[in-house]
Structure formats: structure tokens, C-alpha cells
Protein backbone atom coordinates (compact mmCIF):
# COMPACT_ATOMS: atom_id res chain seq x y z
CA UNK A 1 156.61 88.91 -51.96
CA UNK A 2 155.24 87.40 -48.75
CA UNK A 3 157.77 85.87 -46.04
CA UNK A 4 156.75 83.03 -43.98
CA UNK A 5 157.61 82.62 -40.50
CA UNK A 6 156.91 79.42 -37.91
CA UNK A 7 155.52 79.80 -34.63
CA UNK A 8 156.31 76.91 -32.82
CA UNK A 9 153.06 75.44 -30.65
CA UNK A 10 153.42 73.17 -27.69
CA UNK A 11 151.07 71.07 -25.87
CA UNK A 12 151.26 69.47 -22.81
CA UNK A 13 149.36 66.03 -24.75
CA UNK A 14 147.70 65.83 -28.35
CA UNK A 15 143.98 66.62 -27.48
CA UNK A 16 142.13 63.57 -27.69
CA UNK A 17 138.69 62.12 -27.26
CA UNK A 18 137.02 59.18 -25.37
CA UNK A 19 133.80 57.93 -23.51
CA UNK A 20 133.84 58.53 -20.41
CA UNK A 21 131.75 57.76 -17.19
CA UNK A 22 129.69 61.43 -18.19
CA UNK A 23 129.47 60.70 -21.93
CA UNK A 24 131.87 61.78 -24.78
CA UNK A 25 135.32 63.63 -23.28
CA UNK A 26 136.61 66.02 -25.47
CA UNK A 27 139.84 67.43 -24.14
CA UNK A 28 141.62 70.43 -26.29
CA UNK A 29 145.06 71.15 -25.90
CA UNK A 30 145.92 74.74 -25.22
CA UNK A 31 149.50 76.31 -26.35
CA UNK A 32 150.58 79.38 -25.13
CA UNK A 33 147.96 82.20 -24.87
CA UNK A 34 147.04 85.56 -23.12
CA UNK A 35 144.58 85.48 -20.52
CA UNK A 36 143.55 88.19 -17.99
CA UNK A 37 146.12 87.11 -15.91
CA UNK A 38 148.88 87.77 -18.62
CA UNK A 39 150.73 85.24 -20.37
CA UNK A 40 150.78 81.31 -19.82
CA UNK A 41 151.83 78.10 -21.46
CA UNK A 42 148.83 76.00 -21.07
CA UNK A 43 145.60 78.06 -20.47
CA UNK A 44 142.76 76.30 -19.30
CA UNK A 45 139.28 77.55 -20.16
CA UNK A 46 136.17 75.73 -20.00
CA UNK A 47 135.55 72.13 -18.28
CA UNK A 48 131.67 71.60 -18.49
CA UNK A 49 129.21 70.00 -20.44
CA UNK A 50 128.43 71.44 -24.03
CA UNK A 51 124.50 71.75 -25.50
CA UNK A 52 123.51 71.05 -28.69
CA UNK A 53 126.29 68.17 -28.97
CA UNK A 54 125.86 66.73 -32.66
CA UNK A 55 125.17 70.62 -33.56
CA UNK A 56 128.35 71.62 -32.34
CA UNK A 57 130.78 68.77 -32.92
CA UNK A 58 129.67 69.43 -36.69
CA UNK A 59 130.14 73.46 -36.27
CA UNK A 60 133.91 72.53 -34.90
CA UNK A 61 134.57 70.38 -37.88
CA UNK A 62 133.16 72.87 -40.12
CA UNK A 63 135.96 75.49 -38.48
CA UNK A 64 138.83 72.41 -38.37
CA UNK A 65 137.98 71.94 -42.32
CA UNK A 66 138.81 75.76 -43.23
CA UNK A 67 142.05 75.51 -41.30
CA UNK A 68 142.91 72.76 -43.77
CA UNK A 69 142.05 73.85 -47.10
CA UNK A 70 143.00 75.62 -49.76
CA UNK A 71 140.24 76.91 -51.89
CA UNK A 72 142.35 78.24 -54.58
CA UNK A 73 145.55 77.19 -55.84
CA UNK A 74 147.10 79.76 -58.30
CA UNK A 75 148.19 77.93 -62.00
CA UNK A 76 151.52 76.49 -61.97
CA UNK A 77 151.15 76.48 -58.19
CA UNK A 78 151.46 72.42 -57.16
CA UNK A 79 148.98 71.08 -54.79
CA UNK A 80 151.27 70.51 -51.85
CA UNK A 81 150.31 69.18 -48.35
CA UNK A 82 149.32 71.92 -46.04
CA UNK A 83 150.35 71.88 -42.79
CA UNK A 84 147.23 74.07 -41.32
CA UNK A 85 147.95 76.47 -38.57
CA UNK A 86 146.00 75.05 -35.72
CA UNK A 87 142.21 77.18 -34.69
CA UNK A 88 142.51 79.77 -32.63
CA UNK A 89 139.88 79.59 -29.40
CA UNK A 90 138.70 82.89 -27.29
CA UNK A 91 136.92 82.70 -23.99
CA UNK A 92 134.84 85.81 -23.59
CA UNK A 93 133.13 84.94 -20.36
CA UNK A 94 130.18 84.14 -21.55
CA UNK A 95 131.01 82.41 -24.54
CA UNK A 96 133.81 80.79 -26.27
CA UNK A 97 134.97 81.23 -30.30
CA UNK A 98 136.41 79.48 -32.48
CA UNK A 99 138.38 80.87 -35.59
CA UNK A 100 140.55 79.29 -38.44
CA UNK A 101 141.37 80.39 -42.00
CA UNK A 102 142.38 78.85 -45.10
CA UNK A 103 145.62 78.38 -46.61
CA UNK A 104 144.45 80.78 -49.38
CA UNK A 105 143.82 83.47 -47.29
CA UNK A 106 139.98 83.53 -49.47
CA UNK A 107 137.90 81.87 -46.33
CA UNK A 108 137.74 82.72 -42.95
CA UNK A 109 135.90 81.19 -40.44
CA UNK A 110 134.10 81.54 -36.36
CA UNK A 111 131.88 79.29 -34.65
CA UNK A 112 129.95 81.63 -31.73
CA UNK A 113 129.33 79.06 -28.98
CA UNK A 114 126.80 81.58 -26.81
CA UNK A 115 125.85 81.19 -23.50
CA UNK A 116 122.94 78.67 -24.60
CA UNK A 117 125.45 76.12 -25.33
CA UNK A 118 127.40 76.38 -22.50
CA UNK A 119 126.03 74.90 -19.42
CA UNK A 120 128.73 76.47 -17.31
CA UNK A 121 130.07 79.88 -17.20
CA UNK A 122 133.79 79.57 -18.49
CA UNK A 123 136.68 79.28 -16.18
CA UNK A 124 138.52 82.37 -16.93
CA UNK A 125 139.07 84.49 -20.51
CA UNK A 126 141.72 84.75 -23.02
CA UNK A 127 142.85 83.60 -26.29
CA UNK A 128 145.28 80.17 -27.31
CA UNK A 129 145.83 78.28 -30.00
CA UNK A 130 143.72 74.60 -29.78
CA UNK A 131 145.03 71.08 -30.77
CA UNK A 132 142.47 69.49 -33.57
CA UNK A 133 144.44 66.44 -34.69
CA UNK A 134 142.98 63.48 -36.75
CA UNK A 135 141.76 61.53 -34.30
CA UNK A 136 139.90 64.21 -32.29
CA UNK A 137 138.28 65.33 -35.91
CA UNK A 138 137.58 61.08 -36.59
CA UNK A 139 135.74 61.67 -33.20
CA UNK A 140 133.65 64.57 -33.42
CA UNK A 141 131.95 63.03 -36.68
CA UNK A 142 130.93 60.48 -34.76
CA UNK A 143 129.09 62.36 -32.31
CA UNK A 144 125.11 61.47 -32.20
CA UNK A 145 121.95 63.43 -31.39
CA UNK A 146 121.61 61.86 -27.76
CA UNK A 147 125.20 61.57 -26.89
CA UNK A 148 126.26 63.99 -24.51
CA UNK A 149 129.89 66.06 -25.10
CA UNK A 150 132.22 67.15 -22.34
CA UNK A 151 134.07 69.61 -23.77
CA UNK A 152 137.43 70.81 -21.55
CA UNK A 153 139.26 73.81 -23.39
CA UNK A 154 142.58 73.35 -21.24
CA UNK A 155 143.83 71.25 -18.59
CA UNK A 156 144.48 72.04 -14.75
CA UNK A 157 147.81 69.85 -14.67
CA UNK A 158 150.56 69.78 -17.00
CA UNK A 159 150.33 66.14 -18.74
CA UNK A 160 153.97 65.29 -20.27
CA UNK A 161 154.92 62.02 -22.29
CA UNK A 162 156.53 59.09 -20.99
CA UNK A 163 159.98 60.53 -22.03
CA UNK A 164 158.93 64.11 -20.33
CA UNK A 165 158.82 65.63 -23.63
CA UNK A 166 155.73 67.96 -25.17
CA UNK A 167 153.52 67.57 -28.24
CA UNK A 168 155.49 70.30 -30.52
CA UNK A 169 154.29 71.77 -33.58
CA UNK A 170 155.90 74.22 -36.23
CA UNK A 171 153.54 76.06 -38.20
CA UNK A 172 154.17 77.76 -41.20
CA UNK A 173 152.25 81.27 -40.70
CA UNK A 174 152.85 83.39 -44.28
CA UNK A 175 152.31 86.96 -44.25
CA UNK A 176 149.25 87.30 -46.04
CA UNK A 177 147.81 84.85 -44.01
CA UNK A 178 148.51 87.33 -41.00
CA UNK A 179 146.92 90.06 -43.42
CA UNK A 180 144.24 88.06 -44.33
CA UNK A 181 142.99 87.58 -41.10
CA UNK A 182 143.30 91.48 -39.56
CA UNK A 183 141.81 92.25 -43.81
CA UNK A 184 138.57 90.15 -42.73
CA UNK A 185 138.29 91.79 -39.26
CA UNK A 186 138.32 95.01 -41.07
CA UNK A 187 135.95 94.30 -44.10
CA UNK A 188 133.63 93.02 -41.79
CA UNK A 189 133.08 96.37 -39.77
CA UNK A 190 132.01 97.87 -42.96
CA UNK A 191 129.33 95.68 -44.17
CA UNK A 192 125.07 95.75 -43.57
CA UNK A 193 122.62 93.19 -43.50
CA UNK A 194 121.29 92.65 -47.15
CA UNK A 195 119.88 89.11 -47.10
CA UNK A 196 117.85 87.48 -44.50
CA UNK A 197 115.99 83.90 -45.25
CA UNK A 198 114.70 81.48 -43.03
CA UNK A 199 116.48 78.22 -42.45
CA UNK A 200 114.47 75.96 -45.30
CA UNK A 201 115.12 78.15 -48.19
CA UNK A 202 118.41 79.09 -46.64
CA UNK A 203 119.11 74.71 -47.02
CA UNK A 204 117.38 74.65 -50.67
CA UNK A 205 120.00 77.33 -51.57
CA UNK A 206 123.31 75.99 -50.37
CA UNK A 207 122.36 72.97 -51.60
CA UNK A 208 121.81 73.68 -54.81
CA UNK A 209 125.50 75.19 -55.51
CA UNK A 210 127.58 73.76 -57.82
CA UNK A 211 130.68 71.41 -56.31
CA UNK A 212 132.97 72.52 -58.49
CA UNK A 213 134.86 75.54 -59.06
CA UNK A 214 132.96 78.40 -60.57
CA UNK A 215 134.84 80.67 -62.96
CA UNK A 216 133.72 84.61 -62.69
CA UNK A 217 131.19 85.88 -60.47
CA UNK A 218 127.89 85.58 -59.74
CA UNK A 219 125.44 87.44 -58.10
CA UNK A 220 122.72 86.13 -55.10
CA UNK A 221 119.90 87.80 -55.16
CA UNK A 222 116.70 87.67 -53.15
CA UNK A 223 113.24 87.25 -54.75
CA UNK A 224 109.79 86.43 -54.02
CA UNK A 225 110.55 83.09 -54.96
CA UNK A 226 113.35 82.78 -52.48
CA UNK A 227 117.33 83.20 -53.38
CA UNK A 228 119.02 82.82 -56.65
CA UNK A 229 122.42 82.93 -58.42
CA UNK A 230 122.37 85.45 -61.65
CA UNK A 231 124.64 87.27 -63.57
CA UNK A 232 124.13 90.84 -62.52
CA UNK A 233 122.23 92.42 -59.39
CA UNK A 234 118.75 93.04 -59.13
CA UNK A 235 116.86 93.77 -55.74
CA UNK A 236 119.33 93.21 -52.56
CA UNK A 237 121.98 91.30 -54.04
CA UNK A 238 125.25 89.66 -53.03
CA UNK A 239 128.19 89.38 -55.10
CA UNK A 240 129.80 86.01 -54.47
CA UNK A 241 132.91 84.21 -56.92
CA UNK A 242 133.63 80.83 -55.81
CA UNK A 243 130.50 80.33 -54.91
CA UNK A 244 131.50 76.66 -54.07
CA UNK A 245 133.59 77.97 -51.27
CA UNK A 246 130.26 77.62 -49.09
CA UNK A 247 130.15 74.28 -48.97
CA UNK A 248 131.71 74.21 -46.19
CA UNK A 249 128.59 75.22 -44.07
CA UNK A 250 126.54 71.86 -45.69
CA UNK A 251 127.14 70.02 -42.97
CA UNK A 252 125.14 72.36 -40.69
CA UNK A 253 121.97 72.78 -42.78
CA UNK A 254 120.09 70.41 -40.69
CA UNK A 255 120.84 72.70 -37.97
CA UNK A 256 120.34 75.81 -39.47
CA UNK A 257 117.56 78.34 -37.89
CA UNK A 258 118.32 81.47 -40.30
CA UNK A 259 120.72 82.95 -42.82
CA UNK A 260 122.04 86.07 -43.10
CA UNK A 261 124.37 87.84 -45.77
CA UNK A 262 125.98 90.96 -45.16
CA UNK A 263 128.19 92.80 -47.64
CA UNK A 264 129.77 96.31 -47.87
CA UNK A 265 127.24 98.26 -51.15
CA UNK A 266 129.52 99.46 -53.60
CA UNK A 267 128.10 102.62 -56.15
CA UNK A 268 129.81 101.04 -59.08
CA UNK A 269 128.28 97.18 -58.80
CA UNK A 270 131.62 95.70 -58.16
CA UNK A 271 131.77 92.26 -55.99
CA UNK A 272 132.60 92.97 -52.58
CA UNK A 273 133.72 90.44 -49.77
CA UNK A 274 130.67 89.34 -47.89
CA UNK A 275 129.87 87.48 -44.49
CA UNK A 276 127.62 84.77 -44.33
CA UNK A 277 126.01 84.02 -41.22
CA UNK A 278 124.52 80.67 -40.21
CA UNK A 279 122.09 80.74 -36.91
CA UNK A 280 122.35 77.63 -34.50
CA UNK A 281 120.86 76.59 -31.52
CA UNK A 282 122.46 79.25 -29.25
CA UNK A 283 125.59 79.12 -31.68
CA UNK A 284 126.37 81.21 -34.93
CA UNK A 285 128.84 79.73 -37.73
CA UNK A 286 129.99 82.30 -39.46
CA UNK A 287 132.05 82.55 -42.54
CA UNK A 288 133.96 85.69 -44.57
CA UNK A 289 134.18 85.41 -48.29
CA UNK A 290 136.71 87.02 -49.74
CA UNK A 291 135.64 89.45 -53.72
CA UNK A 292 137.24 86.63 -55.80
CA UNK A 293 138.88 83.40 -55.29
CA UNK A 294 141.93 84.16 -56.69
CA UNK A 295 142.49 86.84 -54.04
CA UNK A 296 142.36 86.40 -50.77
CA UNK A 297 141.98 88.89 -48.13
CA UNK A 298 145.40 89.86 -47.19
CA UNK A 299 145.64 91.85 -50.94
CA UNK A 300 142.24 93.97 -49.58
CA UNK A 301 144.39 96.76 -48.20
CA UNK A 302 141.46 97.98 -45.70
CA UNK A 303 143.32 98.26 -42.75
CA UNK A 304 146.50 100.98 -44.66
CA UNK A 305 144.53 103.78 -43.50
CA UNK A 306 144.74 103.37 -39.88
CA UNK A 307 147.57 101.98 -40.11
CA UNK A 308 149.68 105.13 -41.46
CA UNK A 309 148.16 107.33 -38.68
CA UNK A 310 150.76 107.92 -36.28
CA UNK A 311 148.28 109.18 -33.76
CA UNK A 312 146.09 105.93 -33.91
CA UNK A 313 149.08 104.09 -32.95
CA UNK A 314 149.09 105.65 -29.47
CA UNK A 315 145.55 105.60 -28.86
CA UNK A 316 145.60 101.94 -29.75
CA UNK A 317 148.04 101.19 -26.98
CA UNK A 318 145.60 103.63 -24.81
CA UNK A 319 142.61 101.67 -25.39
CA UNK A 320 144.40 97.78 -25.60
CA UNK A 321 145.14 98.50 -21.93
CA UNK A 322 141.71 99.03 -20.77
CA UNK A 323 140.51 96.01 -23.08
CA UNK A 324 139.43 92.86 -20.73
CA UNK A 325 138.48 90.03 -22.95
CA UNK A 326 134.53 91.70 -23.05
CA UNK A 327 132.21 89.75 -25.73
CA UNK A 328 131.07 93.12 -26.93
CA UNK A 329 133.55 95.99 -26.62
CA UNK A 330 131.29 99.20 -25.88
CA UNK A 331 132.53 101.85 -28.05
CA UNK A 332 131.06 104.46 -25.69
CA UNK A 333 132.22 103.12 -22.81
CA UNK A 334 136.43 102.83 -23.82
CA UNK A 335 135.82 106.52 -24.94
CA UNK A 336 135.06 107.55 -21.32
CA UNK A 337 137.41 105.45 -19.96
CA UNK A 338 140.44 106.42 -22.22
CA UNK A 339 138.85 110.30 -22.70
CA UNK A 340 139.56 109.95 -26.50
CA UNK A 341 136.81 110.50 -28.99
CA UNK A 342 134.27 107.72 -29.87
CA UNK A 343 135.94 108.62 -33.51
CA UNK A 344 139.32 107.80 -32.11
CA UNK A 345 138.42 105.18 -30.16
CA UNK A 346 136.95 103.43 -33.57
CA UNK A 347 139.94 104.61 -35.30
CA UNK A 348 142.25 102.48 -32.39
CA UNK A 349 140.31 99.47 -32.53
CA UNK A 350 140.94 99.23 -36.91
CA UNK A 351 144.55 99.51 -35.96
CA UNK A 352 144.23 96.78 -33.20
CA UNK A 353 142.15 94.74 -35.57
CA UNK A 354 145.33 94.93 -37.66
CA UNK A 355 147.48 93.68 -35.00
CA UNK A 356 145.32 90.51 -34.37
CA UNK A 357 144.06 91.88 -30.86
CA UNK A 358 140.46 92.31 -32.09
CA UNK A 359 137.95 90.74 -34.18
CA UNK A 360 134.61 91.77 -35.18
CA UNK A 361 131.01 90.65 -34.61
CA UNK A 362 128.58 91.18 -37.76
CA UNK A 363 125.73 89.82 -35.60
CA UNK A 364 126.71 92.33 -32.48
CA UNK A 365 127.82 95.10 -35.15
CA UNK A 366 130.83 95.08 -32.76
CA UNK A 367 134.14 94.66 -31.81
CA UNK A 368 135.28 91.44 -29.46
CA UNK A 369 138.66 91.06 -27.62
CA UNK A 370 140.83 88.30 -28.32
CA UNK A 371 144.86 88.10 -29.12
CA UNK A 372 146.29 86.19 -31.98
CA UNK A 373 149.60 84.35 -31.77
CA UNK A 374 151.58 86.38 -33.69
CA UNK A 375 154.37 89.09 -33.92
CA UNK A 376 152.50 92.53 -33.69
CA UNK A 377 156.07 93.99 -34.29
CA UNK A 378 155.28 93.32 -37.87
CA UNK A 379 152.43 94.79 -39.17
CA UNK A 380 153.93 97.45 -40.80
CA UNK A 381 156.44 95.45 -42.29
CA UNK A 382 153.41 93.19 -43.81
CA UNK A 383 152.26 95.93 -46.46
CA UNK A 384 154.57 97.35 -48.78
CA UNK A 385 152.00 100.23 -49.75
CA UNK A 386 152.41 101.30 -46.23
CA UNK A 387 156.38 101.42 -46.07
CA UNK A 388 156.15 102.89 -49.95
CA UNK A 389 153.82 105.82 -48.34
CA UNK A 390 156.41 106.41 -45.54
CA UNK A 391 159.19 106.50 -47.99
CA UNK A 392 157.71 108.91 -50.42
CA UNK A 393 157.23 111.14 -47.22
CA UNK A 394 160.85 110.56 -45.94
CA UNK A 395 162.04 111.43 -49.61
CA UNK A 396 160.00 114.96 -49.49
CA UNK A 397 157.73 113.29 -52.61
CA UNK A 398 154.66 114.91 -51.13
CA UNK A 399 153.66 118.93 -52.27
CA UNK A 400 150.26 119.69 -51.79
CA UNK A 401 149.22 123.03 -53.66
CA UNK A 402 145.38 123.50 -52.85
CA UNK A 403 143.05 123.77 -50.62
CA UNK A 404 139.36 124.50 -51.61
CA UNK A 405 135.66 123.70 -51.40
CA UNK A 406 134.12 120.92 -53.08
CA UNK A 407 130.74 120.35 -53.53
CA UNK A 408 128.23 120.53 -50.82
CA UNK A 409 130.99 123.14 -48.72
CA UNK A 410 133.49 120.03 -47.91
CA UNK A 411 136.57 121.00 -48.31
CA UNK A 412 139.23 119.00 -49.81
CA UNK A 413 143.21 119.34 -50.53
CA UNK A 414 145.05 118.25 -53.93
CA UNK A 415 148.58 117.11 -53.44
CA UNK A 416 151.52 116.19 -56.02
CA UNK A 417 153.68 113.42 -55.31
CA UNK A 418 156.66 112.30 -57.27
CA UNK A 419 157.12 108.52 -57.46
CA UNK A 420 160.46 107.86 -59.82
CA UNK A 421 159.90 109.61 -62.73
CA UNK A 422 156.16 110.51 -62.63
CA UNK A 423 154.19 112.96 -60.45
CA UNK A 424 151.07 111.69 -59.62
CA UNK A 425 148.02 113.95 -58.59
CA UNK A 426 146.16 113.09 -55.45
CA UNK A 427 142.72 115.00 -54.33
CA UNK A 428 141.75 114.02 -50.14
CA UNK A 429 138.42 114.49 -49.49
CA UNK A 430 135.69 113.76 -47.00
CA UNK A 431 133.64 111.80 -49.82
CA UNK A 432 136.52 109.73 -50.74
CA UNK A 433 140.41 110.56 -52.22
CA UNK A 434 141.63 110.25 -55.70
CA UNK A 435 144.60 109.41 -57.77
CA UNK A 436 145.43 109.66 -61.01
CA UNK A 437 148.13 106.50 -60.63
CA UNK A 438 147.37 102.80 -62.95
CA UNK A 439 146.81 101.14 -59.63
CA UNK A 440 144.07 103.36 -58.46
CA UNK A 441 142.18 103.79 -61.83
CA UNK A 442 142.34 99.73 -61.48
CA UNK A 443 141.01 98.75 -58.28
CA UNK A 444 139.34 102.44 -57.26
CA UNK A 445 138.76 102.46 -53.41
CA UNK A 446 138.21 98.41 -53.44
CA UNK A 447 141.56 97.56 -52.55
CA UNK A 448 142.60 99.93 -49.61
CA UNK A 449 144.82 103.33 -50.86
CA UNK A 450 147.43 103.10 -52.97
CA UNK A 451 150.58 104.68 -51.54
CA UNK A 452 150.09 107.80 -53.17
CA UNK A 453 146.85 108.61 -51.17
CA UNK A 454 148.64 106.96 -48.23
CA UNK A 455 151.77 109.22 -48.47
CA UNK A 456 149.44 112.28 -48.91
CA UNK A 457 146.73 111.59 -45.76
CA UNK A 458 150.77 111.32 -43.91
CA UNK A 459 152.26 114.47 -45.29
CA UNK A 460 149.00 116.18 -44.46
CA UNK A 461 149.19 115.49 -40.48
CA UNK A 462 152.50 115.75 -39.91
């Protein structure tokens, strides 16, 4: 069972917004944060005029609205008020992002503001936390085509209240919220383009979704005729369940240029998470969808592997210390400066995906720098599959008792490992691992190992 802890934000002022001799002022609070210059209460940003206003006071919303809602609320679960944990906002240089995800850990969300939207470069790079209250939201809606937007992502002075106190708030953050968003980071860097429209069938399409929630899934597939829902795949199809749960791009249709849909292809049909991407005007909302509404990310499991090898754990610290907020982290480029393998150097950057200290670009097929607000200390404590796997290995559950070729000359080992009263057979393999336990014959490779193949892959390199 999840935990929840609070991380307590503080602002100097609620952000607020107001006209202003220059047009519309939008001023963000900033709490707390990690810039290049290390740590600091009140980072400050940006402080220029934004392009594409109405495009991109919508595009905020659109991120704001995730943070708020629950897509999903399991049966006998009440409908209680959520009390959202507030966006997240990295400066990259170049460009800012925004990030949020739900309360059911099914939806996550990133508005790209790229350089085309930003009429100034920003003021320095890092990652904070970003105040969207009521008012501020009330605001943005009412932004017009011809009305210009100021947006400032920090301030230079320290505002207090009359009574010299700060804007405080505690936010519940629950585990698998945490998972959730390292699981989307992850099942992101193993998707490929499969759909690409243009932006007037990409508005017939979202448009014609049903408001309500959908039971099962559905498939989208892409015909002559343009995009479709149907009951199986056919041609390059994505699987999608609560399909409703894109909805929350409608508000951006107007502005749309393309869509793309990117999904990982699994052999055996089964619905896989997908990202859909929605192209601006020099901005990019993009949204992850997690298999099935009734399971969020954080159950995905995607990021165990990494996670239970020791050796990524030091190459991860190796490579975060070389990492400088860059837009597009160059693979090739952290392998020569940390002289570990571009396979290594992959293998870090799942681990700090994990930890909240990366995220990952479907449009750039990339990694990005940015650092989340929460306790990397623990991750491993997050998945119990993980801290199974390590316990099985303590206990001396692990026997392996051949090593052979498979087909095609790989070569591949077959462990035993005693959980309670059964031994369970696991086969690790280049092509993929096996195990004969109920979870795995369940949920196959979809899920992330189960802590058989996890305790194996452990016993193997130790």
C-alpha cells in the first residue's frame, strides 16, 4: 500500500494577474527549486513578453486542469476534494516546461514553450514548483487573441504579507504519484511515432470522442479516410481506454498545427500507454496516457530494471554531475565526458528518470534535465517488487543451474528461486526473460519484472 507524504511549498505572494502599463502581467510564484547555481527559495526565471498569448494561456490551463483531476476514481472510492500538487516549471535556456499530473496517476501532462514563444532568452535554468491559484486560472481564460501576456516565472525581490508571513502550502504527494511520474518518463523512451495527421482531421477526431467514461478499450487507427476508434487494430493503430481522458487537449484544437501518437508495439496486441502530441505555434502540449484507466502509471513497473542494478546507481551519480539543465541531453556527448559507455550512460539516465531528475522528449527522442521536488532517498522504498528482489537475494533464494545457447547463438541462463513454499523457474535472455510465477503469466513483460526476474538479473551480477 502506497504512503503519502507532504512537501510543504512556500511563496513569497500567491501568483497573481493584472493589466498592466505593457498588457496582461502574469507573475508565477516560485517555491524552492534547483538551479545551476544550487539550491534557492524563490528562483526567478523568465521576465519577458510571451508569443502566441491566447495559444498559451489556454496550453497553461490545459496543464493547471490535469494537476486537478482525477480521471478515475476506483468503486467504493468517494469523490473527495483534491488538493492538486502545484505544476512543476523547468527553464532549459532556451525554453521553459511545464508539467503536472493527475491525482490518478493515469494522465500526465507538458506544455513545450520553445524558443518561438519566448521573446527573451530566459534568465537562468532550473526547476521549481509554480503557484496556479484560482484567480490566476479565472485570468488566463480570459486572455484574447490581441492582448499581449507578460509572463514573469519568479520574482527578483522577496514580496512578504503585511504580517511578514509567506503563502504556505502542504501538498499531499502519494507514492504512486512519485512512481507515476518517473513510470511516464520511462514509457515514453520506449515508444515510436505511429500516427501522424494534420491539424483538421486531428480537430474532427478529438472532437468526436465521447464525454463520458468509456468502459474497455478501444483501438485508433489510421485510414484513408482519416482516424477512427474500433475494436481491434488494423493498419498503425493505437490502443487507447479512457479515451475521454483527451479531452483535456479540446481547448487547443483551434490552435492545433499537427498530431502525433506514439506508442511502444507490443507482439501480442495488448494496449500499451501512448503519448499524444499536440503541435502549437512554437509550443508542443503533450500528454501521456496511461494502458487503462483504472491503472495509472506508477503500477507500470518500467523503471525495476535499472533500478536493481547496483552499478547504474553509480554511474547515475557520475553522469547527474555533469548534467546542466541542457534542453536535449546528448547521449554521446555525457559518454565522453563521464568515459562510460553510451549503453551505460542510457542505462544512468532510466535510473535518474526514476529519481525525478530527468524527463523525456518524444518529439527530441531525448532526454531533458530538470529536478522534481521530491525525496530521491526513496525510490527504492517506492516498489515493493524491488525490495522483494533484494530480499530473495539476501535470503540465498536465487540458484541458477544453466547456461546455454538459445536460438540464433544468444545465450541465456535459467535460474530457480524459492519464494515461500514454491520454486519458481526463471530463463534471462537477450530477447526477453521468463517466469513461470501467476504474476508474470498475467501481465507478461507489460508491467515491468516481477521480483523473480528481478532477484535473478541481481544474483547474476553480483
Amino acid at each position: 500500500m502506497s504512503t503519502t507524504t507532504e512537501q510543504t511549498l512556500r511563496y513569497a505572494r500567491p501568483s497573481l494577474m493584472s493589466p498592466g502599463s505593457r498588457g496582461n502581467e502574469l507573475m508565477l510564484s516560485t517555491s524552492g527549486g534547483v538551479s545551476t547555481s544550487g539550491e534557492t527559495d524563490h528562483p526567478r526565471f523568465f521576465d519577458d513578453f510571451l508569443g502566441h498569448a491566447e495559444q498559451n494561456a489556454a496550453a497553461l490551463l490545459a496543464v493547471s486542469r490535469v494537476a486537478r483531476t482525477r480521471f478515475y476514481t476506483p468503486p467504493g472510492m468517494l469523490a473527495a476534494a483534491l488538493r492538486a500538487a502545484d505544476p512543476v516549471v523547468t527553464s532549459n535556456g532556451d525554453r521553459l516546461r511545464f508539467e503536472s499530473f493527475s491525482a490518478c496517476c493515469g494522465v500526465y501532462a507538458r506544455l513545450d514553450l520553445l524558443p518561438g514563444s519566448l521573446e527573451a532568452p530566459a534568465l537562468a535554468s532550473g526547476t521549481t514548483n509554480v503557484d496556479f491559484n484560482p484567480p490566476v486560472r479565472e485570468a488566463l481564460a480570459r486572455v484574447g487573441g490581441r492582448d499581449p501576456l507578460h509572463l514573469r516565472v519568479g520574482e527578483d525581490v522577496v514580496v512578504t504579507t503585511l504580517d511578514g508571513s509567506v503563502t504556505e502550502k502542504k501538498v499531499p504527494l502519494p507514492e504512486r504519484w512519485l512512481r507515476g511520474f518517473a513510470e511516464a518518463q520511462v514509457a515514453a523512451a520506449g515508444m515510436e511515432p505511429v500516427i501522424d495527421v494534420a491539424a483538421v482531421e486531428a480537430r474532427r477526431f478529438l472532437r468526436s470522442l465521447p464525454r463520458t467514461p468509456s468502459r474497455g478499450s478501444l483501438w485508433v487507427t489510421s485510414t484513408t479516410s482519416g482516424l477512427r476508434l474500433a475494436s481491434r487494430p488494423s493498419g498503425p493503430s493505437v490502443g487507447l481506454s479512457g479515451v475521454e481522458r483527451l479531452r483535456v487537449a479540446e481547448p487547443l484544437l483551434r490552435f492545433a498545427r499537427r498530431l502525433r501518437i506514439y506508442t511502444r508495439v507490443v507482439d501480442d496486441g495488448a494496449v500499451a500507454a501512448s503519448v499524444w502530441e499536440v503541435e502549437l505555434d512554437d509550443a508542443r502540449l503533450v500528454l501521456g496516457i496511461s494502458p487503462e484507466r483504472s491503472r495509472g502509471f506508477s503500477g507500470e513497473g518500467g523503471v525495476l530494471v535499472d533500478l536493481a542494478d547496483d552499478a547504474a546507481v553509480d554511474d547515475a551519480d557520475l553522469v547527474s554531475a555533469v548534467l546542466a539543465f541542457e534542453p536535449v541531453v546528448d547521449v554521446d556527448h555525457l559518454s565522453c565526458e563521464t568515459r562510460l559507455t553510451t549503453e551505460r550512460v542510457r542505462r544512468a539516465l532510466t535510473r535518474l528518470g526514476a529519481a525525478g531528475r530527468v524527463g523525456f522528449d518524444v518529439a527530441e527522442r531525448a532526454y531533458f534535465h530538470r529536478e522534481l521536488p521530491y525525496d530521491r532517498e526513496s525510490i527504492d522504498r517506492m516498489h515493493p517488487r524491488l525490495a522483494g528482489a533484494r530480499a530473495l537475494v539476501a535470503d540465498g533464494a536465487v540458484r541458477f543451474v544453466r547456461l546455454g545457447p538459445a536460438g540464433g547463438g544468444d545465450d541465456w541462463r535459467t535460474a530457480h528461486v524459492r519464494s515461500g513454499d514454491v520454486e519458481h523457474v526463471v530463463r534471462l535472455g537477450p530477447q526477453g526473460d521468463r517466469c513461470t510465477c501467476p504474476w508474470f503469466a498475467r501481465h507478461r513483460d507489460l508491467r515491468g519484472p516481477c521480483k523473480h526476474v528481478l532477484a535473478a538479473r541481481a544474483a547474476s551480477t553480483s
